[in-house]
N, C-alpha and C. Protein backbone atom coordinates (compact mmCIF):
# COMPACT_ATOMS: atom_id res chain seq x y z
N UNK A 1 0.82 -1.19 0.00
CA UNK A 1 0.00 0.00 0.00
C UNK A 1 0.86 1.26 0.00
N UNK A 2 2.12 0.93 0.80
CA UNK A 2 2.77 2.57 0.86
C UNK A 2 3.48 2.49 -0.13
N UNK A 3 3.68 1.81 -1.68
CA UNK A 3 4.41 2.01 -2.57
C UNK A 3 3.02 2.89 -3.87
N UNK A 4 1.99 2.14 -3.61
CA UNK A 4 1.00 2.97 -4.24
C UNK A 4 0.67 4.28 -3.43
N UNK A 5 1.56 5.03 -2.16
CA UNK A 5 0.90 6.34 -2.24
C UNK A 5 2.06 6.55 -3.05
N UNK A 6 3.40 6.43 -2.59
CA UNK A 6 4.62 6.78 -2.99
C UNK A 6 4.17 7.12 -4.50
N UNK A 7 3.75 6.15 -5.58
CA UNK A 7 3.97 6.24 -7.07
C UNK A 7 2.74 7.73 -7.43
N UNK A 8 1.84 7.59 -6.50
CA UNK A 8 0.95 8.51 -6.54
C UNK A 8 1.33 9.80 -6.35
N UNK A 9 2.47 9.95 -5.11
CA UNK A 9 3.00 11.48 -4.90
C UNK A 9 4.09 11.74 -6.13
N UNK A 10 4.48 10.42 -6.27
CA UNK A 10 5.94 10.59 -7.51
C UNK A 10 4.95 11.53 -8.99
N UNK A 11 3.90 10.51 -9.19
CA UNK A 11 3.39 11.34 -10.58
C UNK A 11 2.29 12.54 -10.44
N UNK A 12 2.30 13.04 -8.79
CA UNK A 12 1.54 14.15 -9.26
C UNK A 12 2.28 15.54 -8.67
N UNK A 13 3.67 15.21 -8.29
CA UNK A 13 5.51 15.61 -8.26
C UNK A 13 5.69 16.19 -9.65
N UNK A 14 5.58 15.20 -10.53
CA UNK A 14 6.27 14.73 -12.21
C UNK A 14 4.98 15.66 -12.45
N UNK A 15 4.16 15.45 -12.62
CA UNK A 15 2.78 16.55 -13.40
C UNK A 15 2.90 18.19 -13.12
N UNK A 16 3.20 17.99 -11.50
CA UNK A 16 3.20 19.25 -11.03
C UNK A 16 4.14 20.33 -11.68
N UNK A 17 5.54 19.29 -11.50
CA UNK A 17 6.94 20.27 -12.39
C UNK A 17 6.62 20.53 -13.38
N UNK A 18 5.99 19.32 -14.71
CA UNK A 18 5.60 19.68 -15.68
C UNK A 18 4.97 21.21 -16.41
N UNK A 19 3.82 21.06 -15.23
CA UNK A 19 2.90 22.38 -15.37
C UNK A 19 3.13 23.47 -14.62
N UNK A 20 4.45 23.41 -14.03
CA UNK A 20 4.56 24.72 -13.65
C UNK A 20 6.49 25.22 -14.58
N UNK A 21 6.87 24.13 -14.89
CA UNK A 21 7.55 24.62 -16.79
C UNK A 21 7.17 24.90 -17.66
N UNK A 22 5.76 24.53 -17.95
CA UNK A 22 5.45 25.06 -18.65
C UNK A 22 4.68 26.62 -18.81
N UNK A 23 4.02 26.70 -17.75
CA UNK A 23 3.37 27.96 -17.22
C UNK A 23 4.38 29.27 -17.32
N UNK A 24 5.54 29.31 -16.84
CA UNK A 24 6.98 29.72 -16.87
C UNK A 24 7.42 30.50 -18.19
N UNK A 25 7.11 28.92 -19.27
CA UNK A 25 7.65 29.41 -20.79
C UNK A 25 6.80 29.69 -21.39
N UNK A 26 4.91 29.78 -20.98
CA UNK A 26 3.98 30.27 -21.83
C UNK A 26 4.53 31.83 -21.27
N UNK A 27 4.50 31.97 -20.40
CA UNK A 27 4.57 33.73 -19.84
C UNK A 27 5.84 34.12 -20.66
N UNK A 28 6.81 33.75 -21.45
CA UNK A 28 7.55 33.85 -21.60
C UNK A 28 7.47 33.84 -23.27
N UNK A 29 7.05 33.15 -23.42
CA UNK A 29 6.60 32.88 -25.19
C UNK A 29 5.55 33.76 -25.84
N UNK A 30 4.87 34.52 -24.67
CA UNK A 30 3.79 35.20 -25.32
C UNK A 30 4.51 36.36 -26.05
N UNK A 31 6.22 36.54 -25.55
CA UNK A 31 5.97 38.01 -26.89
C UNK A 31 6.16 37.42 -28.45
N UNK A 32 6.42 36.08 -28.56
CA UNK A 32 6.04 35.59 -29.70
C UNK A 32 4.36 34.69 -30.54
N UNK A 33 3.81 35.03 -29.16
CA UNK A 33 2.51 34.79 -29.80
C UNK A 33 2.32 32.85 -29.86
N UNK A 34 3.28 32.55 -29.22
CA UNK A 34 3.11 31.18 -29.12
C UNK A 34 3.29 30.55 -27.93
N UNK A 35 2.78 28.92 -27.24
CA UNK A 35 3.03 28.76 -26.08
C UNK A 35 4.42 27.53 -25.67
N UNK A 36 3.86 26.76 -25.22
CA UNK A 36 5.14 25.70 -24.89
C UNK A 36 4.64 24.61 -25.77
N UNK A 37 3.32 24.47 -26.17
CA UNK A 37 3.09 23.21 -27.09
C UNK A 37 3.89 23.51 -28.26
N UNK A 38 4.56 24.75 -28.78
CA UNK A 38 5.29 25.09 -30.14
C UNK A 38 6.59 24.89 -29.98
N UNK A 39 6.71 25.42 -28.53
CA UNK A 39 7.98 25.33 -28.33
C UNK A 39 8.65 23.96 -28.52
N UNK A 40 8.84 23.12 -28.77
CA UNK A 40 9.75 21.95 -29.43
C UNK A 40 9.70 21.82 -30.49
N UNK A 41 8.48 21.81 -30.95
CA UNK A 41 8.74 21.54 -32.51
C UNK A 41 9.87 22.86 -32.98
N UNK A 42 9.83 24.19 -32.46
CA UNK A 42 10.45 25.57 -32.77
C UNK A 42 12.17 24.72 -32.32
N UNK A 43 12.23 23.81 -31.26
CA UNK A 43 13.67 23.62 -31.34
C UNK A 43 14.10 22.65 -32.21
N UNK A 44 13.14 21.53 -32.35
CA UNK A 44 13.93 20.35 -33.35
C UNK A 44 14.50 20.65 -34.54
N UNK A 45 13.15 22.02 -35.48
CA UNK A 45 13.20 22.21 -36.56
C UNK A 45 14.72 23.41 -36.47
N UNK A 46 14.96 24.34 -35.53
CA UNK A 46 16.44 24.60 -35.57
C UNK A 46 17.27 24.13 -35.56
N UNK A 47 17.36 22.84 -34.47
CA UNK A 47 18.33 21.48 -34.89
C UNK A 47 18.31 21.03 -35.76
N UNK A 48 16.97 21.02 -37.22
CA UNK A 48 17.53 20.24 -38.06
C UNK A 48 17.10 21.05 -39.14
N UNK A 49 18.04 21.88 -39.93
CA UNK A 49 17.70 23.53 -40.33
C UNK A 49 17.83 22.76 -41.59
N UNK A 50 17.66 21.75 -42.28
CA UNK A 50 17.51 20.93 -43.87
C UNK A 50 16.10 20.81 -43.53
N UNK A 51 14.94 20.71 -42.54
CA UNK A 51 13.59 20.27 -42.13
C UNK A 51 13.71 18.96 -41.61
N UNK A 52 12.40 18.87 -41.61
CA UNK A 52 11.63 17.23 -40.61
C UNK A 52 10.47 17.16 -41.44
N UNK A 53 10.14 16.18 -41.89
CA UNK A 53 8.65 15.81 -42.28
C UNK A 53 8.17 15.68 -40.89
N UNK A 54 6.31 15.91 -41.48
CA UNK A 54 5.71 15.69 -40.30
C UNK A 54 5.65 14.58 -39.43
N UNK A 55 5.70 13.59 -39.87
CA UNK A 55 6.16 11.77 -39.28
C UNK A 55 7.34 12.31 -38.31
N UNK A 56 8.44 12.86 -38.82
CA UNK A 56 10.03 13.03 -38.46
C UNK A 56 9.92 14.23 -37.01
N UNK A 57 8.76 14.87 -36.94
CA UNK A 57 8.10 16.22 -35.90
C UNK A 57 7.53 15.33 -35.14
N UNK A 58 6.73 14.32 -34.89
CA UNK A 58 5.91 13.71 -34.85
C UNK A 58 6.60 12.92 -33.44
N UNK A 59 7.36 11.77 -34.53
CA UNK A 59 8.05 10.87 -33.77
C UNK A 59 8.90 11.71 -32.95
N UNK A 60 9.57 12.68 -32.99
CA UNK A 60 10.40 13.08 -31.92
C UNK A 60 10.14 13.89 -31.02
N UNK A 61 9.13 14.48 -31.31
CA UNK A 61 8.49 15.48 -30.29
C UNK A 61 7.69 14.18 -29.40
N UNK A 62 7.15 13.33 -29.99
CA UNK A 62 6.48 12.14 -28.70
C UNK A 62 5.22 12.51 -28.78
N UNK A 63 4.43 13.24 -30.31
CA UNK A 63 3.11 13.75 -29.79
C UNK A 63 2.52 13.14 -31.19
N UNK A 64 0.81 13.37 -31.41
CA UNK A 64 0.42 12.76 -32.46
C UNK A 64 0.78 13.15 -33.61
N UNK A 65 0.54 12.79 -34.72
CA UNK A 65 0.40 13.17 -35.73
C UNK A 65 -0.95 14.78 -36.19
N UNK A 66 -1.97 13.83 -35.30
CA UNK A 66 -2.86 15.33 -35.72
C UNK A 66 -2.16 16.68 -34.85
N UNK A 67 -2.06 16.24 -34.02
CA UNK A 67 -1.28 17.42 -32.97
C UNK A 67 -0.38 18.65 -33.27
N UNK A 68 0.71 17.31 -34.02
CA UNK A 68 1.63 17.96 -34.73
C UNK A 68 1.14 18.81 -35.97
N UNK A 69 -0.28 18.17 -36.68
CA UNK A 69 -0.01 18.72 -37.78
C UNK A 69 -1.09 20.41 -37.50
N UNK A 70 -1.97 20.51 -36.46
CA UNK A 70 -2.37 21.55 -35.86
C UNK A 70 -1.36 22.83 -35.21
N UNK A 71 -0.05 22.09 -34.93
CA UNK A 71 0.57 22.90 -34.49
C UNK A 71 1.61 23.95 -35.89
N UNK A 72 1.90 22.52 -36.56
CA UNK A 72 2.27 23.22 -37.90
C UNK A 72 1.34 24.34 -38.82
N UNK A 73 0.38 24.19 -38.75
CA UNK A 73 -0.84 25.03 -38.97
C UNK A 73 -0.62 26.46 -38.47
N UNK A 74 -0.42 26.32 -37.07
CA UNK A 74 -0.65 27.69 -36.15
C UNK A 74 0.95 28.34 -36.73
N UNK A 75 1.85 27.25 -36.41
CA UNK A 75 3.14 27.97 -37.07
C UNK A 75 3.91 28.60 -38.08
N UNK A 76 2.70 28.08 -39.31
CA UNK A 76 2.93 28.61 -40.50
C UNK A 76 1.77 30.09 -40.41
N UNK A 77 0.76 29.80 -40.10
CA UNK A 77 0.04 31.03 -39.56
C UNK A 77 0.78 32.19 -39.28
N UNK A 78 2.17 32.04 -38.62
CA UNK A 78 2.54 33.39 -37.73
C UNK A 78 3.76 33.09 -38.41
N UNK A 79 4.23 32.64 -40.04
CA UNK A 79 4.99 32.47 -40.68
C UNK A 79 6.53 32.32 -40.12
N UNK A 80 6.55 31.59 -39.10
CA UNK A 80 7.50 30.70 -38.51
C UNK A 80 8.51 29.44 -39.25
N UNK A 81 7.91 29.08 -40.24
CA UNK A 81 8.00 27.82 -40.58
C UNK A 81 7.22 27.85 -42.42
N UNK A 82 7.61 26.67 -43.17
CA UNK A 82 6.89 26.69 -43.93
C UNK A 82 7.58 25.48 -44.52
N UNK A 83 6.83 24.93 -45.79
CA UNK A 83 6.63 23.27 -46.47
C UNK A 83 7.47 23.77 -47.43
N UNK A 84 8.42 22.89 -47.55
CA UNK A 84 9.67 22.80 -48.22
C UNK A 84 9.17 21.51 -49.37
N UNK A 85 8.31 22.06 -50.37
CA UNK A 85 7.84 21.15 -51.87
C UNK A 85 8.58 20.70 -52.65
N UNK A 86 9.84 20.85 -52.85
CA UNK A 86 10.58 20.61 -54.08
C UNK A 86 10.70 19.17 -54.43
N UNK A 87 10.43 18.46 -53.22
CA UNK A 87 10.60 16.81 -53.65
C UNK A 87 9.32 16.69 -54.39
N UNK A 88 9.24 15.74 -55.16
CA UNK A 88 8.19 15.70 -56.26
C UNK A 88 7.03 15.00 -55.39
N UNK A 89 7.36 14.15 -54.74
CA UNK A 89 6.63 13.40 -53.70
C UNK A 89 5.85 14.37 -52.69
N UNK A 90 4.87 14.91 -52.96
CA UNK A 90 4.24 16.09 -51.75
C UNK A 90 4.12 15.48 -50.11
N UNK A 91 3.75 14.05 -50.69
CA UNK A 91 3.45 13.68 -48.58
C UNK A 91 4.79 13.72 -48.17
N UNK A 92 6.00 13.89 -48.85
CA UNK A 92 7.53 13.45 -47.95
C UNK A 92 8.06 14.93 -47.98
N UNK A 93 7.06 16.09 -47.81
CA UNK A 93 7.65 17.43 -47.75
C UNK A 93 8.44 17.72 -46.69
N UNK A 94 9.47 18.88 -46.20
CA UNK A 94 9.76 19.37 -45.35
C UNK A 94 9.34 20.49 -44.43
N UNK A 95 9.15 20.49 -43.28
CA UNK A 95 9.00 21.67 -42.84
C UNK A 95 9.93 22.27 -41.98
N UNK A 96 10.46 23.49 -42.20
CA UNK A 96 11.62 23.75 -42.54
C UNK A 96 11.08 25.37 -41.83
N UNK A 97 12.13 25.84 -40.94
CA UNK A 97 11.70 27.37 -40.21
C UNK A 97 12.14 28.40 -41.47
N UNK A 98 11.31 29.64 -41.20
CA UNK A 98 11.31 30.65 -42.19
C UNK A 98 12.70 31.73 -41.55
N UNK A 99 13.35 32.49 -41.47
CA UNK A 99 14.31 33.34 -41.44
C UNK A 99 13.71 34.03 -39.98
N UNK A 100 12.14 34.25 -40.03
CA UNK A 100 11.61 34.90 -38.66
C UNK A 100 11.38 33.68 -37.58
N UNK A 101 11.10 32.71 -37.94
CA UNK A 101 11.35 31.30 -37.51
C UNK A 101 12.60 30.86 -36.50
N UNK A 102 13.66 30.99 -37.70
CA UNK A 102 15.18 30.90 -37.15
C UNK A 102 15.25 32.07 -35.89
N UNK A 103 14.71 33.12 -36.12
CA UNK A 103 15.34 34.51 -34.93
C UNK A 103 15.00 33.77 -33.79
N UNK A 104 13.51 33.53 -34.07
CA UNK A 104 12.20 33.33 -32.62
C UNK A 104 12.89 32.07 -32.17
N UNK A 105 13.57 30.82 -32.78
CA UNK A 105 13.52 29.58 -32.64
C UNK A 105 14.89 30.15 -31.61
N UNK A 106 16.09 30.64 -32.31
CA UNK A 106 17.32 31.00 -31.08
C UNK A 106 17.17 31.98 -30.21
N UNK A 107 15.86 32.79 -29.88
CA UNK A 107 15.24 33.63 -28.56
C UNK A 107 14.87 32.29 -27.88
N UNK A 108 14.23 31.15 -28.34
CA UNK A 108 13.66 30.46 -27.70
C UNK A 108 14.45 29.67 -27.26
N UNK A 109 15.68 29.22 -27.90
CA UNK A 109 16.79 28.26 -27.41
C UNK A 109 17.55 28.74 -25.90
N UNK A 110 18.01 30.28 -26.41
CA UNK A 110 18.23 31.09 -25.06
C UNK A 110 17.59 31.02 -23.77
N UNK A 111 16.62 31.05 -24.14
CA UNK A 111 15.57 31.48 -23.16
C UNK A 111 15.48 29.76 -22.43
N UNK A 112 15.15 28.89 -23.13
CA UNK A 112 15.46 27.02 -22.76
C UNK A 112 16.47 27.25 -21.31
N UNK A 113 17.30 27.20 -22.57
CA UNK A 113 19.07 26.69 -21.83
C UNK A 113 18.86 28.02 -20.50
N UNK A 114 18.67 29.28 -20.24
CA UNK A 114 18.64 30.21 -19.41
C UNK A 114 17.40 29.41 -18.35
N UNK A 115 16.51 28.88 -18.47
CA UNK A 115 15.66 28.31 -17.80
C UNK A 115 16.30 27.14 -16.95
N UNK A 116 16.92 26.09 -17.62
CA UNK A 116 17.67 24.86 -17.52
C UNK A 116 18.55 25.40 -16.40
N UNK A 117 19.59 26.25 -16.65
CA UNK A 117 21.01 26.95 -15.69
C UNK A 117 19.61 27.02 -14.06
N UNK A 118 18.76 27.88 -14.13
CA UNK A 118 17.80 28.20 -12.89
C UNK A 118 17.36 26.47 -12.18
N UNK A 119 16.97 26.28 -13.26
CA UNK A 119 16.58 24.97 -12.87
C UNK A 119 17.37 23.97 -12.07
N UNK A 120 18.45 24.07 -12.53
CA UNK A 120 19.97 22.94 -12.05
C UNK A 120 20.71 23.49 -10.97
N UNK A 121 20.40 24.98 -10.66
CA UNK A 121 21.60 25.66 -10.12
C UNK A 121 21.73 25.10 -8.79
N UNK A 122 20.71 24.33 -7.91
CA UNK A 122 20.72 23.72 -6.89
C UNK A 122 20.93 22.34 -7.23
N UNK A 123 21.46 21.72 -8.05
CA UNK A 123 21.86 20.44 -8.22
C UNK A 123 23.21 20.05 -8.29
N UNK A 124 24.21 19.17 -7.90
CA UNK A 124 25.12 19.03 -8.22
C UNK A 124 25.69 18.40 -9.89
N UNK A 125 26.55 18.35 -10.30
CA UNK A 125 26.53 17.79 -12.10
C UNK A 125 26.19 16.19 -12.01
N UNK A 126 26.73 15.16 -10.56
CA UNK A 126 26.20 14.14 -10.38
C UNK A 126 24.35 14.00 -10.17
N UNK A 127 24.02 14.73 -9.98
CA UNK A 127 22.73 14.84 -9.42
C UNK A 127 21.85 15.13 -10.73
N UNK A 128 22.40 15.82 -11.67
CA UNK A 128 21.91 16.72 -13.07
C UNK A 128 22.04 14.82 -13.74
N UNK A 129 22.84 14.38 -13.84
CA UNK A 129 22.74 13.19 -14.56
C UNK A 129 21.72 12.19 -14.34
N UNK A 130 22.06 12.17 -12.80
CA UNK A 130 20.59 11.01 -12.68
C UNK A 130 19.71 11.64 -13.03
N UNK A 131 19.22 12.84 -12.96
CA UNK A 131 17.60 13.32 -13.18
C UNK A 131 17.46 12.89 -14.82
N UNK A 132 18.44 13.20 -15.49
CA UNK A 132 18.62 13.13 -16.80
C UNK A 132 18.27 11.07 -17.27
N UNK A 133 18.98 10.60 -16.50
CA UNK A 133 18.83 9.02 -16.43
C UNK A 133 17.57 8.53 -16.50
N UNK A 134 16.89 9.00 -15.27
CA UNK A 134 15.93 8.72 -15.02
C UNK A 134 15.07 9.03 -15.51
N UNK A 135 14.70 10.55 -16.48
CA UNK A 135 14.01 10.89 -17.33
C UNK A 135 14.04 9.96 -18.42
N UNK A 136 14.99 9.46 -18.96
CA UNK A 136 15.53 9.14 -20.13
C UNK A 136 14.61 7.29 -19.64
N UNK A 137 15.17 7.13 -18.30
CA UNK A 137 14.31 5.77 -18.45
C UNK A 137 12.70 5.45 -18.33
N UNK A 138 12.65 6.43 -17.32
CA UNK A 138 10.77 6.51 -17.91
C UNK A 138 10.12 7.02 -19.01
N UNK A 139 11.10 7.13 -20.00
CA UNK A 139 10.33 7.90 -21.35
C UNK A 139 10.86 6.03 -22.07
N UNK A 140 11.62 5.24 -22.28
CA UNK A 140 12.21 4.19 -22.61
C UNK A 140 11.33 3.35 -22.21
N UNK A 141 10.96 3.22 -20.41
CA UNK A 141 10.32 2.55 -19.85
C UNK A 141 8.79 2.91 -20.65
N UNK A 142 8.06 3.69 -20.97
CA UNK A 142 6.78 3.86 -21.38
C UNK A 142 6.42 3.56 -22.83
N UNK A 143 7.77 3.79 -23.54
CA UNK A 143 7.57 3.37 -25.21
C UNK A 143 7.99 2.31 -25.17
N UNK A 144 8.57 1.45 -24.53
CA UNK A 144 8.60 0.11 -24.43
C UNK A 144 7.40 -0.92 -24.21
N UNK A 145 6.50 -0.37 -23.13
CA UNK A 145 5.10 -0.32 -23.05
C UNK A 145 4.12 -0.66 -23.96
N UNK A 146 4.37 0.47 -25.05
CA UNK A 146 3.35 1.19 -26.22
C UNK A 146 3.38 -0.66 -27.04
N UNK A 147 4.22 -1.03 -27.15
CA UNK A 147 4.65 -2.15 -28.06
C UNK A 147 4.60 -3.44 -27.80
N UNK A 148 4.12 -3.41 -26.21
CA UNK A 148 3.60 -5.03 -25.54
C UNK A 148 2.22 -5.22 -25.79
């Protein structure tokens, strides 16, 4: 019984941090008119400045397909981003950040990594790893899941 309160305080710990990082970077994102659901796709697609198909946004962000493709919507909306056609194949397009895209995407990288430093500054670099571990294994541990 006391391991089911334990898992109970652990994931509403894990929810809590969640939503109050994110709360943080919406207040923070609003002078770009976007919130934290953009915010990743705004970093992958700077990490991968050739584009991502939407499958390639999809799978790495960890979110649906419709999700993703709603969010691409809003992002081309506020001309962030846009579909890179040249492959003859239209479903294997890229989406690929626009030049105002790129600015907003490295305000937003700044602003990450400046969040991250606050975040850690009470941790030791041993301590920064396990959290990192352990993130890394309950995201492993759950898509491992998806497939039993």
């Amino acid at each position: 019984m006391e391991k089911d309160i334990e898992i109970t305080k652990f994931l509403i710990y894990l929810r809590g941090s969640i939503k109050n990082m994110q709360k943080a970077f919406n207040e923070k994102l609003k002078t770009f008119a976007i919130t934290s659901s953009h915010l990743v796709y705004m970093i992958l697609l700077k990490n991968h400045i050739t584009g991502l198909t939407m499958t390639e946004l999809s799978n790495m962000s960890q979110v649906d397909k419709a999700l993703t493709s709603r969010v691409m919507k809003e992002l081309e909306s506020k001309e962030y981003i846009y579909r890179d056609t040249k492959d003859k194949c239209f479903r294997n397009y890229k989406i690929c950040l626009t030049k105002k895209g790129i600015d907003v995407a490295n305000s937003i990288q700044e602003m990450v990594e400046n969040h991250k430093l606050q975040i850690l500054e009470d941790f030791s670099n041993d301590e920064e790893k396990q959290i990192r571990e352990v993130i890394i294994m309950l995201m492993n541990k759950f898509d491992n899941k998806k497939e039993d």
